[in-house]
C-alpha atoms as a PDB file:
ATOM      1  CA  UNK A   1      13.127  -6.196  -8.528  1.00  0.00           C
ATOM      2  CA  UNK A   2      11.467  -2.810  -9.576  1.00  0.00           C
ATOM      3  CA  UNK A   3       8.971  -1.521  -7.017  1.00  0.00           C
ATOM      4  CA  UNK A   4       7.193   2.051  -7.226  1.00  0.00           C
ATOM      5  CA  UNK A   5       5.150   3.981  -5.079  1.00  0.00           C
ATOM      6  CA  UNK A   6       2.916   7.217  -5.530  1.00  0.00           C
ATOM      7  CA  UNK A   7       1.762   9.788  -2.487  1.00  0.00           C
ATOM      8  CA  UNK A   8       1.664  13.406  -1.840  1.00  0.00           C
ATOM      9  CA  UNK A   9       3.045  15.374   0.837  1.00  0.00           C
ATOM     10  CA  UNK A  10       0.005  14.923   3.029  1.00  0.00           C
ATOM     11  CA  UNK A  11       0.922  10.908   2.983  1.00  0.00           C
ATOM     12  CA  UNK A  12       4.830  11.962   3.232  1.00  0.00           C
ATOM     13  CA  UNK A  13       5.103  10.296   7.317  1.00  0.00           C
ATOM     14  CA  UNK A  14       2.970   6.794   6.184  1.00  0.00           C
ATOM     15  CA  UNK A  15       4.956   6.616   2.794  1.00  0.00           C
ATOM     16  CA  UNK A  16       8.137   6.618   4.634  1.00  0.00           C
ATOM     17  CA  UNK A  17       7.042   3.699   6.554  1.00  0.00           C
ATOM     18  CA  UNK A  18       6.451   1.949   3.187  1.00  0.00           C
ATOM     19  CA  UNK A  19       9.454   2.824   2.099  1.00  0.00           C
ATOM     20  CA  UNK A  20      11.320   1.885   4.756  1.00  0.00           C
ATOM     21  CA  UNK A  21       9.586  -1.345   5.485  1.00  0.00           C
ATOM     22  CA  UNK A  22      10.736  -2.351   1.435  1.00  0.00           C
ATOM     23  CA  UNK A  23      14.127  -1.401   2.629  1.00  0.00           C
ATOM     24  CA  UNK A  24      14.451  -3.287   5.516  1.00  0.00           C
ATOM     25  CA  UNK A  25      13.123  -6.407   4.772  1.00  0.00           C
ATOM     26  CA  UNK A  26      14.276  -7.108   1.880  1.00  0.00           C
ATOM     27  CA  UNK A  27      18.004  -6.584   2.190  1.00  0.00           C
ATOM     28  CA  UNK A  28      18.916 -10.170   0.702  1.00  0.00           C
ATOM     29  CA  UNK A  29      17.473  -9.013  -2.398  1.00  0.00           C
ATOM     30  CA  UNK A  30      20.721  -8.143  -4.584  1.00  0.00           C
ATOM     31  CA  UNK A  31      18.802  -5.437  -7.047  1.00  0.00           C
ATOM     32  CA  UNK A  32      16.170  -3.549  -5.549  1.00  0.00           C
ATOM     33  CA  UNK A  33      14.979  -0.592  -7.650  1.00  0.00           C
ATOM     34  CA  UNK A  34      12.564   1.611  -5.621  1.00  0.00           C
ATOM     35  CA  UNK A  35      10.841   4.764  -7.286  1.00  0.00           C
ATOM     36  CA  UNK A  36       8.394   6.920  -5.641  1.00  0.00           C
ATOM     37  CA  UNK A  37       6.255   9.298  -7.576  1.00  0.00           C
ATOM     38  CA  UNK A  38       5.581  12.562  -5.642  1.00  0.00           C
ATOM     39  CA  UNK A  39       4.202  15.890  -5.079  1.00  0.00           C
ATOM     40  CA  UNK A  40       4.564  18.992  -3.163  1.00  0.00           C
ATOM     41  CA  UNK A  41       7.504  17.673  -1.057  1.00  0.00           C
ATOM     42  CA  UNK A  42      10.313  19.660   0.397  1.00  0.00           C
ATOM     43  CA  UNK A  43      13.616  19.791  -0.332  1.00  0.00           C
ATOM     44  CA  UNK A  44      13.979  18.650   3.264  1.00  0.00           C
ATOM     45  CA  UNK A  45      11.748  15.876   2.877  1.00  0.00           C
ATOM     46  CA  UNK A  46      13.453  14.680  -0.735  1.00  0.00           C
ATOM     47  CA  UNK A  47      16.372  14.427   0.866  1.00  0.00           C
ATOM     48  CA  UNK A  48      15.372  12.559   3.683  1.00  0.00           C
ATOM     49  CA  UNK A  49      13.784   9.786   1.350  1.00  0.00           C
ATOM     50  CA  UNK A  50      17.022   9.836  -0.234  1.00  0.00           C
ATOM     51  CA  UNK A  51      19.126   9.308   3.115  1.00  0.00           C
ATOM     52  CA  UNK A  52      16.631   6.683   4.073  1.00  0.00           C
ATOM     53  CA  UNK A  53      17.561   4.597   1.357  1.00  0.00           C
ATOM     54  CA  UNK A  54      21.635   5.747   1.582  1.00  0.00           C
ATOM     55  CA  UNK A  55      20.976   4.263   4.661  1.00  0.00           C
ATOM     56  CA  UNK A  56      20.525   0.567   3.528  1.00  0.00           C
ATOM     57  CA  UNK A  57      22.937   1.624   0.523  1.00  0.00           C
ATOM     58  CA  UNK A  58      20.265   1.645  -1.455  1.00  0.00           C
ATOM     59  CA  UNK A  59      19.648   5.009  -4.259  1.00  0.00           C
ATOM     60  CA  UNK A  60      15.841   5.881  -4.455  1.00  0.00           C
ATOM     61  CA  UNK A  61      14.373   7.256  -7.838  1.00  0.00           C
ATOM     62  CA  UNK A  62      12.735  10.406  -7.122  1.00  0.00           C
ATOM     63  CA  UNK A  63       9.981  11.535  -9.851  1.00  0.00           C
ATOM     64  CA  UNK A  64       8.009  14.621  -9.739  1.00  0.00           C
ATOM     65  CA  UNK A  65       3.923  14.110 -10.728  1.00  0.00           C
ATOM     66  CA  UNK A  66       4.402  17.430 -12.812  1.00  0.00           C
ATOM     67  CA  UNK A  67       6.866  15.213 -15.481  1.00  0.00           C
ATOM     68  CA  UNK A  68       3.376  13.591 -15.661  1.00  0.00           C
ATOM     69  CA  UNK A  69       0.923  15.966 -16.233  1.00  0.00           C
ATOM     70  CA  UNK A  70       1.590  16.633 -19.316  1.00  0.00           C
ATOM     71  CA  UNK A  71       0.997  13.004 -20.701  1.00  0.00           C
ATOM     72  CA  UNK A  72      -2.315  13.193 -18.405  1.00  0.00           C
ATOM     73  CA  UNK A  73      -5.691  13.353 -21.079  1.00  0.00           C
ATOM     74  CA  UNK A  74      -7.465  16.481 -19.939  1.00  0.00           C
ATOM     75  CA  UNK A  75     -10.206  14.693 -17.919  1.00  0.00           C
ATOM     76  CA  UNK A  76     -12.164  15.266 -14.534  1.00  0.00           C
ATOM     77  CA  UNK A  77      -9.520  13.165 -12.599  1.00  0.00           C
ATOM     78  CA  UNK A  78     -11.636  12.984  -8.834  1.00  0.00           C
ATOM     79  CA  UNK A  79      -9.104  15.158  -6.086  1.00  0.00           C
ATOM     80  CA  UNK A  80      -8.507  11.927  -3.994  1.00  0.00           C
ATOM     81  CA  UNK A  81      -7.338  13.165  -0.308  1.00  0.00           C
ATOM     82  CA  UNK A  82      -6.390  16.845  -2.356  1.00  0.00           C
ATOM     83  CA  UNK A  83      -4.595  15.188  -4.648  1.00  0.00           C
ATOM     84  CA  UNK A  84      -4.779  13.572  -7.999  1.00  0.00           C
ATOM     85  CA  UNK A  85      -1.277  11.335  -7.428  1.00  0.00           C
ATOM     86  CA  UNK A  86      -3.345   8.410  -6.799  1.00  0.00           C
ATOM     87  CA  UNK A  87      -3.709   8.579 -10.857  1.00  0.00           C
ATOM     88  CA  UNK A  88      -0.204   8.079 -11.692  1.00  0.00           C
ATOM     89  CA  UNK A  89       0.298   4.369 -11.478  1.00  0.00           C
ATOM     90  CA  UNK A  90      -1.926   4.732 -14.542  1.00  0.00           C
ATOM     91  CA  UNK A  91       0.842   5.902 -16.412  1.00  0.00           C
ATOM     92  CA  UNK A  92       3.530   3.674 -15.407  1.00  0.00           C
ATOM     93  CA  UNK A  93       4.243   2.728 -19.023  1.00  0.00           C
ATOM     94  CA  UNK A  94       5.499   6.679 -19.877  1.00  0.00           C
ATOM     95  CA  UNK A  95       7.010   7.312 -16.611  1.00  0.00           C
ATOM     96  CA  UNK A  96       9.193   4.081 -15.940  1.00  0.00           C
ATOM     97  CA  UNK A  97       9.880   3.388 -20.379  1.00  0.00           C
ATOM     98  CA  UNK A  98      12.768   1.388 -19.923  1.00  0.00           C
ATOM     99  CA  UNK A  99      11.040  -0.808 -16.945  1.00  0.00           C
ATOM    100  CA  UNK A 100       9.003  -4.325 -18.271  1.00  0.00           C
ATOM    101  CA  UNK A 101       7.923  -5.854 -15.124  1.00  0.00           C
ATOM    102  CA  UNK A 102       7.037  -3.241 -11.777  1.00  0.00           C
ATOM    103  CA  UNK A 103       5.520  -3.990  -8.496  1.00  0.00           C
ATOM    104  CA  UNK A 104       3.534  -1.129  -7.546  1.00  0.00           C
ATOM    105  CA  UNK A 105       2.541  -0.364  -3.883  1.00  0.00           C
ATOM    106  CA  UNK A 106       0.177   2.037  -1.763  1.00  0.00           C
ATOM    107  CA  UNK A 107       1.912   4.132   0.358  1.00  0.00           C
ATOM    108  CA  UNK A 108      -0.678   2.713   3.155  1.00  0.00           C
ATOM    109  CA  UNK A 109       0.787  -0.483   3.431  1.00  0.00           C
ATOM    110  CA  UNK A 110       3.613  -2.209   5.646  1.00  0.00           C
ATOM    111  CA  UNK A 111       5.747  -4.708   4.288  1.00  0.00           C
ATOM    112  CA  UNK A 112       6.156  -7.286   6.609  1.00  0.00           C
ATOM    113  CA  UNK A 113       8.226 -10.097   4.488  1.00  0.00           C
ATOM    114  CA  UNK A 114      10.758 -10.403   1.504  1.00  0.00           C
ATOM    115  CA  UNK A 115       8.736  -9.241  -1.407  1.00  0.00           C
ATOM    116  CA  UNK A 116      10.057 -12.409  -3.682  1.00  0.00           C
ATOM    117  CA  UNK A 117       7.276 -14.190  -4.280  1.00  0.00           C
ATOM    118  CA  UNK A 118       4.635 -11.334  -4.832  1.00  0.00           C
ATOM    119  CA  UNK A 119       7.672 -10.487  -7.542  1.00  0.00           C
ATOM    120  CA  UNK A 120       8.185 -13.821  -9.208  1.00  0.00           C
ATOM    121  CA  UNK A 121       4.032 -14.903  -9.147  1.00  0.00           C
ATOM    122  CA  UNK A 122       3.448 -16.104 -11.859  1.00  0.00           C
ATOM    123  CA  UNK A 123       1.227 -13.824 -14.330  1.00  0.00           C
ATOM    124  CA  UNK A 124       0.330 -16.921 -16.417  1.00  0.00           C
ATOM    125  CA  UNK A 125       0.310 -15.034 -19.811  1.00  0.00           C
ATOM    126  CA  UNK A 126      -1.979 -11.590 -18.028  1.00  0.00           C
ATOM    127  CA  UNK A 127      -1.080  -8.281 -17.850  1.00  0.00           C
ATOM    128  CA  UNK A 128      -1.370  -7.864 -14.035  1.00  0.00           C
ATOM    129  CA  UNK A 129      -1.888  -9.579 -10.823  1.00  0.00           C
ATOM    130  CA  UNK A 130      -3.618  -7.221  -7.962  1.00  0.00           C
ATOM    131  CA  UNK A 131      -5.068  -7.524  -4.495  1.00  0.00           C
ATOM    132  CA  UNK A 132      -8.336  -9.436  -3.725  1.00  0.00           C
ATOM    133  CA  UNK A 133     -11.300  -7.640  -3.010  1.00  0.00           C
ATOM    134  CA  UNK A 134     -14.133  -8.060  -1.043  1.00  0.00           C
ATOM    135  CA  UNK A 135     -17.403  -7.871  -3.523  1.00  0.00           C
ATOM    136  CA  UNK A 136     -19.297  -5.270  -4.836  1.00  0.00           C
ATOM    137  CA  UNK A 137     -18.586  -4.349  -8.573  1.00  0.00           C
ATOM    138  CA  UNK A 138     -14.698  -4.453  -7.936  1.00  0.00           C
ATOM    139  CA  UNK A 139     -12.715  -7.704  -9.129  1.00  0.00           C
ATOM    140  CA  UNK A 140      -9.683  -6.254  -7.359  1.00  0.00           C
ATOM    141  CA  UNK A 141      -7.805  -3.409  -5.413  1.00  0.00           C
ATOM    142  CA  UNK A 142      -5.228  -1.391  -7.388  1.00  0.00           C
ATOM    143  CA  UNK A 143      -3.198  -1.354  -3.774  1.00  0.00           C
ATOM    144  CA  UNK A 144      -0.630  -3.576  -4.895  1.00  0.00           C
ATOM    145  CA  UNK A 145      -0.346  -4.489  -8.029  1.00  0.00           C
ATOM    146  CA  UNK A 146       2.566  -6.600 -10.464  1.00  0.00           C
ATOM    147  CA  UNK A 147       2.588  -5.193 -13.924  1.00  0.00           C
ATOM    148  CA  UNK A 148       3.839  -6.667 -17.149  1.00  0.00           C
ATOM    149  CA  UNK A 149       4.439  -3.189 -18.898  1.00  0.00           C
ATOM    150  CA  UNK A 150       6.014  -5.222 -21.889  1.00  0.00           C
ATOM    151  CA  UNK A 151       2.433  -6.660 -22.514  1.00  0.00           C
ATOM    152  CA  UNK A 152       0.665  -3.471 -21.266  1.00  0.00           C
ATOM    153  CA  UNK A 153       2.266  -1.249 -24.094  1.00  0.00           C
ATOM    154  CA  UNK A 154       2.077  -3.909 -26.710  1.00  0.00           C
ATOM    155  CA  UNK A 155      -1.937  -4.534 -25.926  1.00  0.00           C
ATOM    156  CA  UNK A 156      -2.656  -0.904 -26.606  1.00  0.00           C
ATOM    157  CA  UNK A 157      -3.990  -0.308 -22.923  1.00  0.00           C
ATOM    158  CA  UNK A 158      -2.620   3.389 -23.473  1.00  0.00           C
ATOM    159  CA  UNK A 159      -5.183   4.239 -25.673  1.00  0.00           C
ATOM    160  CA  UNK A 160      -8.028   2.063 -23.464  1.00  0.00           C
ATOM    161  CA  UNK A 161      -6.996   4.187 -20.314  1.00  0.00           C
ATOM    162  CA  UNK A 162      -6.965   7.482 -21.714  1.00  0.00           C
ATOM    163  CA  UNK A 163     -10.498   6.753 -23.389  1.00  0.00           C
ATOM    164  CA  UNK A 164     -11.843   5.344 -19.934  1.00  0.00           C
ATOM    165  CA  UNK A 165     -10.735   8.580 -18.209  1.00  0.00           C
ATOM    166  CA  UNK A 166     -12.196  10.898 -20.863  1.00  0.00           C
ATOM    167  CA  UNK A 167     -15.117   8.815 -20.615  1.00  0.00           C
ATOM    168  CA  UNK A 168     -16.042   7.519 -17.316  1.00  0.00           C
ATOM    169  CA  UNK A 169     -17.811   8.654 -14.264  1.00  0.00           C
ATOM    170  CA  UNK A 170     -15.649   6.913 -11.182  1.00  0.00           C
ATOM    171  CA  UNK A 171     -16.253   6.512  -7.617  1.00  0.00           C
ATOM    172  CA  UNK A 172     -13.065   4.979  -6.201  1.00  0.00           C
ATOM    173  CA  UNK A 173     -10.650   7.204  -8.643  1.00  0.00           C
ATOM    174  CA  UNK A 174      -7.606   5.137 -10.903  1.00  0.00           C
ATOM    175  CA  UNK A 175      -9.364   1.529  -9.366  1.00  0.00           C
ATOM    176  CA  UNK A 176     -12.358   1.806 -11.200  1.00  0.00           C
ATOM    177  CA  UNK A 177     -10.014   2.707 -14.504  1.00  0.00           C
ATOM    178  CA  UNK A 178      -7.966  -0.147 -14.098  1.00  0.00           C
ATOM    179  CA  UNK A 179     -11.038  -2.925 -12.852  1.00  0.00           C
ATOM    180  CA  UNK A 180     -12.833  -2.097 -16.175  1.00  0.00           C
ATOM    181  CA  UNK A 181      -9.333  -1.913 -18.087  1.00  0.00           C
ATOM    182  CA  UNK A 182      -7.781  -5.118 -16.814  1.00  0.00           C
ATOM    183  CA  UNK A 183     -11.442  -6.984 -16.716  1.00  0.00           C
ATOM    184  CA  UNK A 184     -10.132 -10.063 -18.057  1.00  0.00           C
ATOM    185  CA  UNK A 185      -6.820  -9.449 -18.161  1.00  0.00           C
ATOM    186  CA  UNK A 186      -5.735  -9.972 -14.492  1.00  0.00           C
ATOM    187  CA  UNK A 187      -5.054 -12.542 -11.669  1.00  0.00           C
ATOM    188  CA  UNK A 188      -5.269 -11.930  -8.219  1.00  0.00           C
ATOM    189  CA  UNK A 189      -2.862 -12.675  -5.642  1.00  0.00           C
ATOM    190  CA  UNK A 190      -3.076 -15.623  -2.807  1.00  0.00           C
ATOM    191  CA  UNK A 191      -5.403 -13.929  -0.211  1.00  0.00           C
ATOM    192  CA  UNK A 192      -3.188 -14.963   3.039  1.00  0.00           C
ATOM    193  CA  UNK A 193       0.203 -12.539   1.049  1.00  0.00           C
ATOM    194  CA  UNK A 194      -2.151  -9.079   1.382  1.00  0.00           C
ATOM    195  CA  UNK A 195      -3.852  -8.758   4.499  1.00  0.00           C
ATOM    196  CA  UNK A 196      -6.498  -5.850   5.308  1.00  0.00           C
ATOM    197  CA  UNK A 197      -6.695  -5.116   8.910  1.00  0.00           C
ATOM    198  CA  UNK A 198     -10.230  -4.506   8.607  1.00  0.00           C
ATOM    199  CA  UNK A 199     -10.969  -7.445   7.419  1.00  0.00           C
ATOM    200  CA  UNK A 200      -8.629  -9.350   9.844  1.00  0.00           C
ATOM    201  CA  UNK A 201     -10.162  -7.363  12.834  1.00  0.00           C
ATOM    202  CA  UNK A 202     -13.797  -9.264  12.191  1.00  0.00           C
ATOM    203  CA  UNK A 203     -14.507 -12.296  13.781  1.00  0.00           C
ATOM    204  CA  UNK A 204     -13.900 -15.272  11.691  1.00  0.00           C
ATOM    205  CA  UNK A 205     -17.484 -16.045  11.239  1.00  0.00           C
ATOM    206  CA  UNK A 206     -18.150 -12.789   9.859  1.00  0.00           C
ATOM    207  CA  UNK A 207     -14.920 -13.342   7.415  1.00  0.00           C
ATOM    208  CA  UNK A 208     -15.816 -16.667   6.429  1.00  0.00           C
ATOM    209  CA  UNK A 209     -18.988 -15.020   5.122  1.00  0.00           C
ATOM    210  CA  UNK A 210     -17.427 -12.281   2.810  1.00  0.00           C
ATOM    211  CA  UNK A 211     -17.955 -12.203  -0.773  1.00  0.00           C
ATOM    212  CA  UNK A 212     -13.650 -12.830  -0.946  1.00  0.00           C
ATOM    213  CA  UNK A 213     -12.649 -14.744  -3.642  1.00  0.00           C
ATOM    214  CA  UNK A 214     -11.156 -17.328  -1.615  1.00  0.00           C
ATOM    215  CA  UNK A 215     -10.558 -18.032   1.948  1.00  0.00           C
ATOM    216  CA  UNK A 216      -8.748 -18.740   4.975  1.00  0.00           C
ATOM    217  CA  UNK A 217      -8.553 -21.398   7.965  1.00  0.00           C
ATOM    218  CA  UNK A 218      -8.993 -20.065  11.324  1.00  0.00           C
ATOM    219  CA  UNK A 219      -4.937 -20.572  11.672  1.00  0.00           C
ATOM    220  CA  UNK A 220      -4.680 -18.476   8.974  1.00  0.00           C
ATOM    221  CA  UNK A 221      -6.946 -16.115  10.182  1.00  0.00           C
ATOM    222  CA  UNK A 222      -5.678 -15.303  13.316  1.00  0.00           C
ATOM    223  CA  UNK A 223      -1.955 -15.043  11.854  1.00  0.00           C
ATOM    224  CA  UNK A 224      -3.101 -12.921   8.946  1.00  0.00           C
ATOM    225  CA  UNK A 225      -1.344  -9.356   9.756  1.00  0.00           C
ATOM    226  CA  UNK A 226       1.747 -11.275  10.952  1.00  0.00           C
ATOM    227  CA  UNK A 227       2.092 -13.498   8.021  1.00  0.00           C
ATOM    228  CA  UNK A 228       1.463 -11.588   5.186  1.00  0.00           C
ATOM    229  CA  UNK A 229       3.982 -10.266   2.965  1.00  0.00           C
ATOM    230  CA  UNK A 230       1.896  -6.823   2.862  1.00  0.00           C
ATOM    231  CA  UNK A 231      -0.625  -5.554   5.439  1.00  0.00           C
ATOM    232  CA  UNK A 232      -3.089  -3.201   3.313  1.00  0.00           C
ATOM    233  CA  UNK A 233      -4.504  -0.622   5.801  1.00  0.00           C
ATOM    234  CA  UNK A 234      -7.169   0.830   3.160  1.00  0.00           C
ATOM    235  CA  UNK A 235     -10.222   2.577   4.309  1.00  0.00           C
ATOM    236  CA  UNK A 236     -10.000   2.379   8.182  1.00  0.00           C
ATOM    237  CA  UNK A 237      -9.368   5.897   9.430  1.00  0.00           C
ATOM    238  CA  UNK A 238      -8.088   6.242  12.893  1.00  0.00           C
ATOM    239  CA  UNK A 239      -7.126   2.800  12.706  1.00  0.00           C
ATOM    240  CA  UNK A 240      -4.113   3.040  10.503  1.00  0.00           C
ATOM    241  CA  UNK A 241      -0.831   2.641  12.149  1.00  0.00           C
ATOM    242  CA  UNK A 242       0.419   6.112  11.493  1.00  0.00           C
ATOM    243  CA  UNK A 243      -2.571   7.936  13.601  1.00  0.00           C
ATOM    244  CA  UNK A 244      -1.378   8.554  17.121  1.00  0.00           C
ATOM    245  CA  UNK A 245      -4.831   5.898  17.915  1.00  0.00           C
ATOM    246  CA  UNK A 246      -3.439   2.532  16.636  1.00  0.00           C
ATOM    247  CA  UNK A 247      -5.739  -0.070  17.867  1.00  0.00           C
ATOM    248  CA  UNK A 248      -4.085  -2.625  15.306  1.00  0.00           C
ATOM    249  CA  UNK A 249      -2.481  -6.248  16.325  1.00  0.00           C
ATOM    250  CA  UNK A 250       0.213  -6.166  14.054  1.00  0.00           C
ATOM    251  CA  UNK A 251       2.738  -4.008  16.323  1.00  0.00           C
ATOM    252  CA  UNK A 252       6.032  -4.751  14.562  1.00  0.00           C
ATOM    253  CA  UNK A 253       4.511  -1.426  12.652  1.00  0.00           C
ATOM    254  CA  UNK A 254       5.616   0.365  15.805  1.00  0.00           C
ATOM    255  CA  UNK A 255       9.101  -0.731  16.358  1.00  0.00           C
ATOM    256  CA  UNK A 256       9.602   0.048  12.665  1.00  0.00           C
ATOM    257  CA  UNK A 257       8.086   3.425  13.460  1.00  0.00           C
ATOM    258  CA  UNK A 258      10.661   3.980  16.265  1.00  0.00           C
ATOM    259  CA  UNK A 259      13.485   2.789  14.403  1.00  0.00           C
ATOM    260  CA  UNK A 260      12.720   5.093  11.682  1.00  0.00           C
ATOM    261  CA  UNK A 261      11.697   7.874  14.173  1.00  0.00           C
ATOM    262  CA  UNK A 262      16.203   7.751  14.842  1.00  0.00           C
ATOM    263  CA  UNK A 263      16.932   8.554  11.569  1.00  0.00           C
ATOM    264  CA  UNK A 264      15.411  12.282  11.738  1.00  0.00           C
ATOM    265  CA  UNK A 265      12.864  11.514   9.006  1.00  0.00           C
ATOM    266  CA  UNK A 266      10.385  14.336   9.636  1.00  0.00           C
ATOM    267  CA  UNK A 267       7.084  12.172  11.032  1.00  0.00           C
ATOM    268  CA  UNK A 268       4.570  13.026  13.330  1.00  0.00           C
ATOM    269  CA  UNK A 269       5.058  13.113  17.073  1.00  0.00           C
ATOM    270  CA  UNK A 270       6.831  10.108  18.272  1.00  0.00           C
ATOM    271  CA  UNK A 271       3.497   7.692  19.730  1.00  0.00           C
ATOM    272  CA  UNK A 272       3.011   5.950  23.024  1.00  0.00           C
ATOM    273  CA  UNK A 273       3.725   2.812  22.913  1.00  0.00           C
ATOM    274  CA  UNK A 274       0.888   1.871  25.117  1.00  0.00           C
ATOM    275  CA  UNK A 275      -0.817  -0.019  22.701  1.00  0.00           C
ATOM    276  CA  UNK A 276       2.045  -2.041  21.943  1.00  0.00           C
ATOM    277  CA  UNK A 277       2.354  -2.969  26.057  1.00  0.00           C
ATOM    278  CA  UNK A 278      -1.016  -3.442  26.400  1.00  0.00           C
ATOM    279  CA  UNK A 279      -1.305  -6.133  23.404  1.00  0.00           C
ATOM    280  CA  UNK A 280       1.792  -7.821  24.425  1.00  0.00           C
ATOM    281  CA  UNK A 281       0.369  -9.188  27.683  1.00  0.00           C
ATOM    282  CA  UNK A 282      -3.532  -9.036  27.203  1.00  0.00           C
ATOM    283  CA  UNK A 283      -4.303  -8.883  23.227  1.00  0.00           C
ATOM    284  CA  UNK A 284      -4.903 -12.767  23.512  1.00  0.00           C
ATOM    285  CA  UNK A 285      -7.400 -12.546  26.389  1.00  0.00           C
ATOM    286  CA  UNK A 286      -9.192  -8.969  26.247  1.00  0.00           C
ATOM    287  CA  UNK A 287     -12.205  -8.255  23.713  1.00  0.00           C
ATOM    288  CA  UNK A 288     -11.432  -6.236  20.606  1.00  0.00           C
ATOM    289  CA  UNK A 289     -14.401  -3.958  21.146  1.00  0.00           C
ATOM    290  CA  UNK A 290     -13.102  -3.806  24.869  1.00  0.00           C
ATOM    291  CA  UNK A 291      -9.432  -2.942  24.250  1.00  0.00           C
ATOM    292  CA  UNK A 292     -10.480  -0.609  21.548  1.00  0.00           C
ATOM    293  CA  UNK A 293     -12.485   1.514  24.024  1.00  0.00           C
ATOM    294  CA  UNK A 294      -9.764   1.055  26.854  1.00  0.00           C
ATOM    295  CA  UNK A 295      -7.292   2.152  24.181  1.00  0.00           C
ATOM    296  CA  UNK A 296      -8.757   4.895  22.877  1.00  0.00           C
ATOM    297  CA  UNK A 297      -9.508   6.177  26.841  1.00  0.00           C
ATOM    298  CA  UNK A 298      -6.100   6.206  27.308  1.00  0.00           C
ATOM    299  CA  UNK A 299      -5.248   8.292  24.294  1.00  0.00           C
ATOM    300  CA  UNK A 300      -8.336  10.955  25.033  1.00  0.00           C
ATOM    301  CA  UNK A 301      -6.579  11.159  28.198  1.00  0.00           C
ATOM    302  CA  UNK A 302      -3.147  12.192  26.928  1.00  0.00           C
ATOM    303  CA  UNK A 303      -4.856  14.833  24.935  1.00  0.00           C
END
């Protein structure tokens, strides 16, 4: 199983917890190849991705977004959270040549399950299988995506990428590349394996109204963040499980967190785990709206 990541240095604490996450659950998995494109780390912080994955006896594959560059079209690539990394899992076909099949993944996601059947789903003769979105203009999110690079290089989507870049106007950076690339080339994963905490955080009723491709039970619903193989945190600020305000039910994040927070990978300053006691005995019974004020109360407090 091949799996690659891309983040900068300012995403260098949540990346780790991706990292990690891949690590740890899925140790049954006899070849794991993890990659992680980067830039500006430290030497400091290069080696501690390496020692995180000594750690499961695991090697990492470390490579630097300036090898890139240079096969990167001289366009007006959009400085995405001062970077332009988010770009690079357009050029997975030049920077991973010897790879045919890769699993790429945000560095603002948690794995919570084996990663096997995101791996094995079946493309069914497309190039790549991606996230669901929810409407608008987008078919899919470029969050997580499986990639057959074997049929990627032998469609010519080189050439189709480098002439979208040159020639299109984006809003939402590589996604919009690869949405209007892959437009009918693509199938989307099972909704219930990716879940998006903001999504998961509405009521059902307002869910059950979304312009998503598919749908979910109310079982399913209310189990989303715990039993999906990847929780997505896209686009929800202070609500992503790395910023000292988590508000989010899916709190194996945190014991990851601490766990990792042992092995001297440089992170932020260790969190209360307030939230985490809080949910455990009154997350079933106490408003969201209400335990998102109460929480973040608490956490103006500590300041």
């Amino acid at each position: 199983m091949n799996v690659v990541f891309a983040f900068s240095s300012r995403f260098y604490n949540a990346g780790c917890i991706a990292v990690f996450s891949v690590f740890d659950h899925n140790r049954g998995s006899e070849e794991l190849n993890v990659s992680v494109i980067y830039e500006d780390f430290t030497p400091a912080q290069m080696d501690s991705l390496v020692g995180l994955a000594a750690s499961f006896k695991r090697s990492l594959n470390l490579i630097s977004l300036a090898t890139i560059k240079a096969a990167m079209p001289k366009a007006g690539y959009q400085n995405w959270f001062g970077s332009i990394i988010t770009y690079a899992r357009l050029f997975l076909d030049i920077v991973l040549p010897d790879v045919n099949r890769i699993l790429y993944i945000d560095s603002d996601t948690f794995d919570n399950k084996p990663l096997g059947p995101l791996w094995s789903f079946d493309l069914q003769g497309k190039t790549l299988a991606a996230a669901p979105q929810d409407g608008g203009v987008y078919p899919f999110n470029a969050g997580v995506l499986l990639i057959d690079l074997e049929r990627w290089r032998s469609k010519g989507y080189r050439k189709i990428i480098d002439s979208l870049l040159l020639g299109e106007k984006t809003q939402f950076a590589d996604n919009d590349i690869l949405c209007k690339a892959f437009a009918n080339d693509f199938r989307l994963f099972p909704l219930k394996s990716i879940a998006v905490p903001r999504w998961a955080e509405s009521s059902y009723r307002s869910f059950s109204r979304s312009d998503l491709p598919e749908t979910l039970t109310k079982k399913e619903f209310r189990e989303w963040t715990h039993s999906a193989i990847i929780v997505h945190y896209n686009f929800i600020g202070k609500q992503t499980p790395y910023h000292h305000e988590d508000k989010m039910t899916n709190f194996t994040w945190s014991k990851t967190y601490k766990s990792l927070f042992k092995t001297k990978v440089v992170l932020p300053k260790k969190p209360s785990d307030f939230p985490e006691r809080f949910a455990k005995g009154f997350r079933k019974i106490v408003p969201h709206h209400f335990y998102q004020k109460l929480s973040a109360w608490y956490h103006k407090k500590r300041r």
